[in-house]
PDB file of N, CA and C in Angstrom:
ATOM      1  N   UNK A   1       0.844  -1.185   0.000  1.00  0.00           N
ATOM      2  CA  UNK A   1       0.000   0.000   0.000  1.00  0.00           C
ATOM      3  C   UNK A   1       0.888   1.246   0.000  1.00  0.00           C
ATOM      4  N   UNK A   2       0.387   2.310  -0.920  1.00  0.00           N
ATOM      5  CA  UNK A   2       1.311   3.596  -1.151  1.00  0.00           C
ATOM      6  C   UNK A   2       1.180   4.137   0.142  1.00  0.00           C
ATOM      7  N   UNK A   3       2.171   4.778   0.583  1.00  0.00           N
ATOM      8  CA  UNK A   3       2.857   5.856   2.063  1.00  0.00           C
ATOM      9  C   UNK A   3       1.605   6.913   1.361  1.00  0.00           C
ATOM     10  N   UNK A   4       1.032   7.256   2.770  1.00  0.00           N
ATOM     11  CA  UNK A   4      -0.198   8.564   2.552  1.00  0.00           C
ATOM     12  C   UNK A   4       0.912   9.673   2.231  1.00  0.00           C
ATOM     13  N   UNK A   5       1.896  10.348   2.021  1.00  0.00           N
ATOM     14  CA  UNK A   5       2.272  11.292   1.238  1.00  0.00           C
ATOM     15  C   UNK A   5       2.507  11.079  -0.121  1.00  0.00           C
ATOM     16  N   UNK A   6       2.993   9.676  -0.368  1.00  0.00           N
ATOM     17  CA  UNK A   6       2.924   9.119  -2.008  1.00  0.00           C
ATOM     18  C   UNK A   6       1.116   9.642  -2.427  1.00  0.00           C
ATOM     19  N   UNK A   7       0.189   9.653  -1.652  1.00  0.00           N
ATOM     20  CA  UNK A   7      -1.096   9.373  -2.136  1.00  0.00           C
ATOM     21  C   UNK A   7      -1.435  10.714  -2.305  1.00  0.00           C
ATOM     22  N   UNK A   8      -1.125  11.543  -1.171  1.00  0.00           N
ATOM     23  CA  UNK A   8      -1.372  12.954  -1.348  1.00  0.00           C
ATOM     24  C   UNK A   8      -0.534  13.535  -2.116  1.00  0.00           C
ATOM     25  N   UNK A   9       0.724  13.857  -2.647  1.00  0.00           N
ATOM     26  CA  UNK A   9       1.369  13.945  -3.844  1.00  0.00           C
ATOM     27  C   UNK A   9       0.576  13.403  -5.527  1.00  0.00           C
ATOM     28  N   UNK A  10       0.188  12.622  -5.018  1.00  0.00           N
ATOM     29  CA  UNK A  10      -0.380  12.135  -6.649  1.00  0.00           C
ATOM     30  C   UNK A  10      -1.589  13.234  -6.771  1.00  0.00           C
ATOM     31  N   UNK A  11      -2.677  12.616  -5.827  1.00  0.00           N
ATOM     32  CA  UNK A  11      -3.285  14.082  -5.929  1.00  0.00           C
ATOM     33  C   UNK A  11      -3.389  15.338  -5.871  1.00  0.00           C
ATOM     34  N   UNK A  12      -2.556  16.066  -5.586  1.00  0.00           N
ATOM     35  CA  UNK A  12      -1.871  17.179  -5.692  1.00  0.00           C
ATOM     36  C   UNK A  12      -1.921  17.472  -7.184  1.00  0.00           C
ATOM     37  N   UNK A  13      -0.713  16.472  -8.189  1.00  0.00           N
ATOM     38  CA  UNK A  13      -0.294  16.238  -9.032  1.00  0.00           C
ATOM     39  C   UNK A  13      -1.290  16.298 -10.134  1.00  0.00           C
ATOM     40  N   UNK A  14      -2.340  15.815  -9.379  1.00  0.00           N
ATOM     41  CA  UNK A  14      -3.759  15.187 -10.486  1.00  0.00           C
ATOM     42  C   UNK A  14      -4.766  16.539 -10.464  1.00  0.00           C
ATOM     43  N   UNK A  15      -4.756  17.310  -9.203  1.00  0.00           N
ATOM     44  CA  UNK A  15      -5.338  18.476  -8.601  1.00  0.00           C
ATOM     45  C   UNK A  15      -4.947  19.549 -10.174  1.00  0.00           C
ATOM     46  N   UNK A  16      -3.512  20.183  -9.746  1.00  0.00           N
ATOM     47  CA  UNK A  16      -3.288  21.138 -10.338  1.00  0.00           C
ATOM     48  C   UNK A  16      -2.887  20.794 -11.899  1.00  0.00           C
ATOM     49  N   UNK A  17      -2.500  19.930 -12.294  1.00  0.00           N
ATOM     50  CA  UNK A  17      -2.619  19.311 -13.346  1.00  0.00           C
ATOM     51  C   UNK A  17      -4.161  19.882 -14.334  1.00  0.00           C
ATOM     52  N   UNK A  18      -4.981  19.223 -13.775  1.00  0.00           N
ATOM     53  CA  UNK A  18      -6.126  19.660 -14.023  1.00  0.00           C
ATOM     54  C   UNK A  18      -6.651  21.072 -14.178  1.00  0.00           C
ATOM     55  N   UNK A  19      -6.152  21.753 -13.153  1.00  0.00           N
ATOM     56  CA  UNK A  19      -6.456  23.129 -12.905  1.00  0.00           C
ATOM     57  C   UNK A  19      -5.674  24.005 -14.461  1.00  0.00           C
ATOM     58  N   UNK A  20      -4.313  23.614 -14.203  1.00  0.00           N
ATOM     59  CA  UNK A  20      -4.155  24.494 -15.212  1.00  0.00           C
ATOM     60  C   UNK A  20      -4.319  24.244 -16.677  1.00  0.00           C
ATOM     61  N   UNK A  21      -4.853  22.707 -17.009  1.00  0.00           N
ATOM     62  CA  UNK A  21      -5.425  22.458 -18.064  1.00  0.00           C
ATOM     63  C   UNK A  21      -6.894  23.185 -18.304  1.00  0.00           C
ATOM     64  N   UNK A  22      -7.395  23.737 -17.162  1.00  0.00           N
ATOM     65  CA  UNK A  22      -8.849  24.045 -17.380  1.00  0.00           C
ATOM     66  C   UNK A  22      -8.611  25.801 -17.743  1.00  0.00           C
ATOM     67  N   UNK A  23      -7.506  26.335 -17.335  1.00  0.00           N
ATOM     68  CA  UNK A  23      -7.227  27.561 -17.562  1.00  0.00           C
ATOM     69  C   UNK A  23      -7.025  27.222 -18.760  1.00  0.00           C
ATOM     70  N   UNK A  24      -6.228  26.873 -18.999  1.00  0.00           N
ATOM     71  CA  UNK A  24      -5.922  27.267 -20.704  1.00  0.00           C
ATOM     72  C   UNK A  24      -6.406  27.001 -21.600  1.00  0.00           C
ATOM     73  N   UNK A  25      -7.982  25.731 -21.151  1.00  0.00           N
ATOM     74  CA  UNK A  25      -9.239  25.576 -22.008  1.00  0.00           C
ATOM     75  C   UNK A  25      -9.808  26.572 -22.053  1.00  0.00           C
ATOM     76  N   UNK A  26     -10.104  27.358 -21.349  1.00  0.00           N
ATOM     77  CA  UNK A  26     -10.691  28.691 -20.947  1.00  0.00           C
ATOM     78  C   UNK A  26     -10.465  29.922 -21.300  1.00  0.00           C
ATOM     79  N   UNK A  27      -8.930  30.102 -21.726  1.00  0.00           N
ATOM     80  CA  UNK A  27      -8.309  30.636 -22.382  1.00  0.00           C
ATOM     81  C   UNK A  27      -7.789  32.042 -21.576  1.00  0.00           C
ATOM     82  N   UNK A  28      -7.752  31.514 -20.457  1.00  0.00           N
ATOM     83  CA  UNK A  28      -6.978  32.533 -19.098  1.00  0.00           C
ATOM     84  C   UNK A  28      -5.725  32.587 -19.028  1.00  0.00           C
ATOM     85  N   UNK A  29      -5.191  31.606 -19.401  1.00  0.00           N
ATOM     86  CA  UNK A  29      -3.704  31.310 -19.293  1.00  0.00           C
ATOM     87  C   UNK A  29      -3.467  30.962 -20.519  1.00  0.00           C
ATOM     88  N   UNK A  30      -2.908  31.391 -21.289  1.00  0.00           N
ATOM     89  CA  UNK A  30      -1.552  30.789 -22.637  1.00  0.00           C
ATOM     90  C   UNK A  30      -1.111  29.606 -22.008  1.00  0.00           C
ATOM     91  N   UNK A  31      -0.463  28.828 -22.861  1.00  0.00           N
ATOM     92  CA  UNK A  31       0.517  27.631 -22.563  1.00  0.00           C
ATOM     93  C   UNK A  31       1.677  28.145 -22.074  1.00  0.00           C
ATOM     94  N   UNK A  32       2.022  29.231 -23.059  1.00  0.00           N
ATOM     95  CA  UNK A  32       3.552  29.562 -22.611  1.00  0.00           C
ATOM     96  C   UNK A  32       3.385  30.314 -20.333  1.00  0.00           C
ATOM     97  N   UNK A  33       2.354  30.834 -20.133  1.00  0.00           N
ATOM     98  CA  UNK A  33       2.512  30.963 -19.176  1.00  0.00           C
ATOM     99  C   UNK A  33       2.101  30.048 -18.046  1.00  0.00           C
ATOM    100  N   UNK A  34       1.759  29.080 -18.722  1.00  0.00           N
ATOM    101  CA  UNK A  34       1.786  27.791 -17.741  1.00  0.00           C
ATOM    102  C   UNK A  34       2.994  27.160 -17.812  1.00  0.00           C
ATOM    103  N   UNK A  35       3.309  26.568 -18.708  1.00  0.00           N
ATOM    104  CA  UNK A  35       4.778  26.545 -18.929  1.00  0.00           C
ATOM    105  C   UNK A  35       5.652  27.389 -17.938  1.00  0.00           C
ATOM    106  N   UNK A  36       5.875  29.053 -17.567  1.00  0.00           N
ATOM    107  CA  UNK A  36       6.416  29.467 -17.014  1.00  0.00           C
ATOM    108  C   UNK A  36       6.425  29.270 -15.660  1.00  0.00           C
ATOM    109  N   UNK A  37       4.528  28.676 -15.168  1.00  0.00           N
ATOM    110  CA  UNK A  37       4.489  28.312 -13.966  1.00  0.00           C
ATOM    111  C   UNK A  37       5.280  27.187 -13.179  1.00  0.00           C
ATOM    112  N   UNK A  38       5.480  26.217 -14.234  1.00  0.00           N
ATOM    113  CA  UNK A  38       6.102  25.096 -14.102  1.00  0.00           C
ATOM    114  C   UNK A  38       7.431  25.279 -14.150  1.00  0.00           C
ATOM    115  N   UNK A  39       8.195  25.971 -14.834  1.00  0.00           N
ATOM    116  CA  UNK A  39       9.505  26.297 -14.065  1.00  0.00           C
ATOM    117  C   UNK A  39       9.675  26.946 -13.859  1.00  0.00           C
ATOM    118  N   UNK A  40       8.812  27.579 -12.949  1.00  0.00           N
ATOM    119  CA  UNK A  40       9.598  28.260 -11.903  1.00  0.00           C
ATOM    120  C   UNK A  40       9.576  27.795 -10.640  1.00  0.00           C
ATOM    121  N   UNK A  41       8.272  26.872 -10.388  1.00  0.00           N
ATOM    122  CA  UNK A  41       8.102  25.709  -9.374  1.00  0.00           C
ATOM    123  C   UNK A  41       9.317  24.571  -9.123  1.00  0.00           C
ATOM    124  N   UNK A  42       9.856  24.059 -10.683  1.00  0.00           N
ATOM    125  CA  UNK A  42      11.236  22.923 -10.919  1.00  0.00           C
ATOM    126  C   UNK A  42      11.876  24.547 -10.264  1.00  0.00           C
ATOM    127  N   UNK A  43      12.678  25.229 -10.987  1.00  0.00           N
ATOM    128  CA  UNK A  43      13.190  26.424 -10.076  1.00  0.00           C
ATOM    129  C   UNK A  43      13.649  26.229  -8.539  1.00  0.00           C
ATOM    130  N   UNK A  44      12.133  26.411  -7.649  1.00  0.00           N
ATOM    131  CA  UNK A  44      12.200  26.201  -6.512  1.00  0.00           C
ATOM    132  C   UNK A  44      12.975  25.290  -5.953  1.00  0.00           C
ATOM    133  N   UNK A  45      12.126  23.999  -5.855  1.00  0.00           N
ATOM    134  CA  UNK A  45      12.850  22.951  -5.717  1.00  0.00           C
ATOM    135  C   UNK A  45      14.164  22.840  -5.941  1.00  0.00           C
ATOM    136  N   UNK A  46      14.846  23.556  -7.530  1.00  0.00           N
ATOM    137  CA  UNK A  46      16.072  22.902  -7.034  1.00  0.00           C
ATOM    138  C   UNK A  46      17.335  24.027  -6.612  1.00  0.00           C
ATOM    139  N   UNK A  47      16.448  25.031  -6.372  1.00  0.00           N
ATOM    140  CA  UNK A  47      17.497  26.379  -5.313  1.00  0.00           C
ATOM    141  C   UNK A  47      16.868  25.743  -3.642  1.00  0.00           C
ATOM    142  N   UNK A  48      15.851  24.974  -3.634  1.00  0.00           N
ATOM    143  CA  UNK A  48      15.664  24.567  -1.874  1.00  0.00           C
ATOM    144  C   UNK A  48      16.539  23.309  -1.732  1.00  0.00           C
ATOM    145  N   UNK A  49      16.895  22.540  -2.633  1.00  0.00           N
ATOM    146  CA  UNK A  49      17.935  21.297  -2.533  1.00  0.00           C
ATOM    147  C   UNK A  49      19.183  22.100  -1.772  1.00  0.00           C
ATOM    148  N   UNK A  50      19.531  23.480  -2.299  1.00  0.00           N
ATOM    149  CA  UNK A  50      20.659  23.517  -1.399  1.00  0.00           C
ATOM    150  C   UNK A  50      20.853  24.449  -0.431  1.00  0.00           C
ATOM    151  N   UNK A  51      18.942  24.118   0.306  1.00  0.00           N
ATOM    152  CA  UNK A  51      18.801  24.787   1.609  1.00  0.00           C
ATOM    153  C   UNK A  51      18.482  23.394   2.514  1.00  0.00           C
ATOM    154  N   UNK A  52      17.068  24.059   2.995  1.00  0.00           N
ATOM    155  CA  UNK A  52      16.433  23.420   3.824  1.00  0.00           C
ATOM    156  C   UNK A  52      15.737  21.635   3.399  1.00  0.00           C
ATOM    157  N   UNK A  53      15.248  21.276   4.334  1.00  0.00           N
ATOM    158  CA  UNK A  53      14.395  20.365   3.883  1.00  0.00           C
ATOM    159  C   UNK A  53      15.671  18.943   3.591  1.00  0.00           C
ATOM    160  N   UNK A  54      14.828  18.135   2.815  1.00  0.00           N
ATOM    161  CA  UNK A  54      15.366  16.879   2.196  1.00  0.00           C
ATOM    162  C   UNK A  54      16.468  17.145   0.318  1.00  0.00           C
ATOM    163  N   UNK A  55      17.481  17.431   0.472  1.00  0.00           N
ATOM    164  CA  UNK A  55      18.163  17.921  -0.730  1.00  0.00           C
ATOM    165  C   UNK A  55      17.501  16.834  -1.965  1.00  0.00           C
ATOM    166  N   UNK A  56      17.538  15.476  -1.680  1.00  0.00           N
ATOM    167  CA  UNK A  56      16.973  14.292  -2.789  1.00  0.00           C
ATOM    168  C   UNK A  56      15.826  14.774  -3.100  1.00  0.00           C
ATOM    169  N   UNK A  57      14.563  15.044  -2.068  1.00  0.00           N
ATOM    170  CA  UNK A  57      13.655  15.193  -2.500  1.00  0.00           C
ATOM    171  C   UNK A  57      13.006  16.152  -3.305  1.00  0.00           C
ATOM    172  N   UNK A  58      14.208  17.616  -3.041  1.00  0.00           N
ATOM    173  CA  UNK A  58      13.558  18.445  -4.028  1.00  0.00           C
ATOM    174  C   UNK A  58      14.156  18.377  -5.545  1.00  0.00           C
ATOM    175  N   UNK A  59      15.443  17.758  -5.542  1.00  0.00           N
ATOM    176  CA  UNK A  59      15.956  17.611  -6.589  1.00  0.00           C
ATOM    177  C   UNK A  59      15.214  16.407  -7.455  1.00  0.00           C
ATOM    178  N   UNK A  60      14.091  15.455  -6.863  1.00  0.00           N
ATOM    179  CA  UNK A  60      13.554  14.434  -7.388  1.00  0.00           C
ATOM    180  C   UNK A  60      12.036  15.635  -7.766  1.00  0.00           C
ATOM    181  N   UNK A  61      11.667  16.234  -7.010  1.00  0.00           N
ATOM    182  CA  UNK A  61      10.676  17.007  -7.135  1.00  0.00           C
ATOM    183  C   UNK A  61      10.749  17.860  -8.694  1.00  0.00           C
ATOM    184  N   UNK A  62      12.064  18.793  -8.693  1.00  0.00           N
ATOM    185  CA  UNK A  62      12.438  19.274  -9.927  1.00  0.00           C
ATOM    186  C   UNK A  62      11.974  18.238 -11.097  1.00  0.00           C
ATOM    187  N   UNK A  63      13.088  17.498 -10.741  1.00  0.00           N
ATOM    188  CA  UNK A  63      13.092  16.535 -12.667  1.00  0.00           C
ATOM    189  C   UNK A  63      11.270  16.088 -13.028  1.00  0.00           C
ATOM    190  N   UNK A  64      11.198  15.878 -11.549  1.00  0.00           N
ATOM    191  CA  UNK A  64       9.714  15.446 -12.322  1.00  0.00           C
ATOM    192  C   UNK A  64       8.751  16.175 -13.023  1.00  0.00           C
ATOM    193  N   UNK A  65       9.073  17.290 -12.571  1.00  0.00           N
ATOM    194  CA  UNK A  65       8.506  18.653 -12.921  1.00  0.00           C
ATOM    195  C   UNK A  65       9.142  19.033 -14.234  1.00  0.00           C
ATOM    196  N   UNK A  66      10.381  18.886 -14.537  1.00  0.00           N
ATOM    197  CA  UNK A  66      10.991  19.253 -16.002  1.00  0.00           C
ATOM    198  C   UNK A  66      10.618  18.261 -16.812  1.00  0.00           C
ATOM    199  N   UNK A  67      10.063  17.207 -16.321  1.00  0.00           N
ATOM    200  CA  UNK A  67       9.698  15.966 -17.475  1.00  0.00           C
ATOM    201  C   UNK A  67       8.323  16.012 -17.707  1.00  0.00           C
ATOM    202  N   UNK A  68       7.452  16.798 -16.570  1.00  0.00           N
ATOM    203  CA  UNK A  68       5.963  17.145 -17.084  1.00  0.00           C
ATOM    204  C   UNK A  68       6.177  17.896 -18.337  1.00  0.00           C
ATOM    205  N   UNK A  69       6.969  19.008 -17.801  1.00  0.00           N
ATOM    206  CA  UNK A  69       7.352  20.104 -19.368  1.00  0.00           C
ATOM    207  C   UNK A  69       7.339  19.303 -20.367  1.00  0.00           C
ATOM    208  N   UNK A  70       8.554  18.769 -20.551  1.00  0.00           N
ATOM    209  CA  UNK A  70       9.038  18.064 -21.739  1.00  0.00           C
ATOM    210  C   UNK A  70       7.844  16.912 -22.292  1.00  0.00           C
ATOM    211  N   UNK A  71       7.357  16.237 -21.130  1.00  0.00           N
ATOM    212  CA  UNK A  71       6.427  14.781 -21.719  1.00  0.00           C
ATOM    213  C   UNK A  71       4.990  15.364 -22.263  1.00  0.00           C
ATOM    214  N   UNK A  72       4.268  16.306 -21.365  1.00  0.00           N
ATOM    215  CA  UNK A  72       3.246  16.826 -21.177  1.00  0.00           C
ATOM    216  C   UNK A  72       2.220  16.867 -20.510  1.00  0.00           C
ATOM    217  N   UNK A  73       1.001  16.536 -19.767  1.00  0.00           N
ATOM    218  CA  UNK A  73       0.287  15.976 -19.058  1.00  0.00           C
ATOM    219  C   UNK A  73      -0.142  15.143 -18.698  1.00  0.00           C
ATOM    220  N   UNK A  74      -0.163  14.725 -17.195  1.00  0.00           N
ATOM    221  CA  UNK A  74      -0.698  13.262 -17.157  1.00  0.00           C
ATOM    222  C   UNK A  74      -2.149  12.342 -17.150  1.00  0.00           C
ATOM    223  N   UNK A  75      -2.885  13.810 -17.530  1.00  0.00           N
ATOM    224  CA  UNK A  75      -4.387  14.340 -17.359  1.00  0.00           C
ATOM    225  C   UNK A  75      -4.861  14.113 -18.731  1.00  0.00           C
ATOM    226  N   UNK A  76      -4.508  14.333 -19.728  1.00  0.00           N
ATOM    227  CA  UNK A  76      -4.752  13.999 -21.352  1.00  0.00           C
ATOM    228  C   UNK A  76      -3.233  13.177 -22.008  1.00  0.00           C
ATOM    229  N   UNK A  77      -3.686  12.174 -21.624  1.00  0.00           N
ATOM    230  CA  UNK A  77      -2.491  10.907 -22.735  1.00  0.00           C
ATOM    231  C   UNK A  77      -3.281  10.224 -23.780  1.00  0.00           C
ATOM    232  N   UNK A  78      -2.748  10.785 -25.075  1.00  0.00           N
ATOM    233  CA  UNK A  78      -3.224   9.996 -26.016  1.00  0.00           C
ATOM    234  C   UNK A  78      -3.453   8.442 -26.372  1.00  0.00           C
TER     235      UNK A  78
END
């Protein structure tokens, strides 16, 4: 059975995922500034790797976040 932060992470994941797919159906947000949202979030994470917190985890936090960029959503897969 997934660790309840594995579970709450996914939904999170599945949360805003969604959200900003519904903006940019909507036509509130451009791509490109969702896009910007998203790294600047990878950003975070990996200027907090060499603070506080768990260094792995934000640096695991980043990539996953640069591979949403790159792959695309996990909310619409063809």
């Amino acid at each position: 059975m997934p660790l309840h932060s594995d579970v709450a992470g996914q939904a999170a994941l599945a949360i805003c995922e969604s959200l900003l797919l519904a903006l940019n159906d909507r036509k509130i947000l451009p791509e490109r500034e969702i896009i910007g949202i998203l790294q600047d979030a990878a950003a975070a994470h990996d200027n907090a790797a060499d603070g506080s917190g768990d260094p792995s985890m934000h640096r695991a936090v980043a990539q996953l976040i640069e591979k949403i960029i790159t792959s695309g959503n996990s909310v619409r897969r063809p």
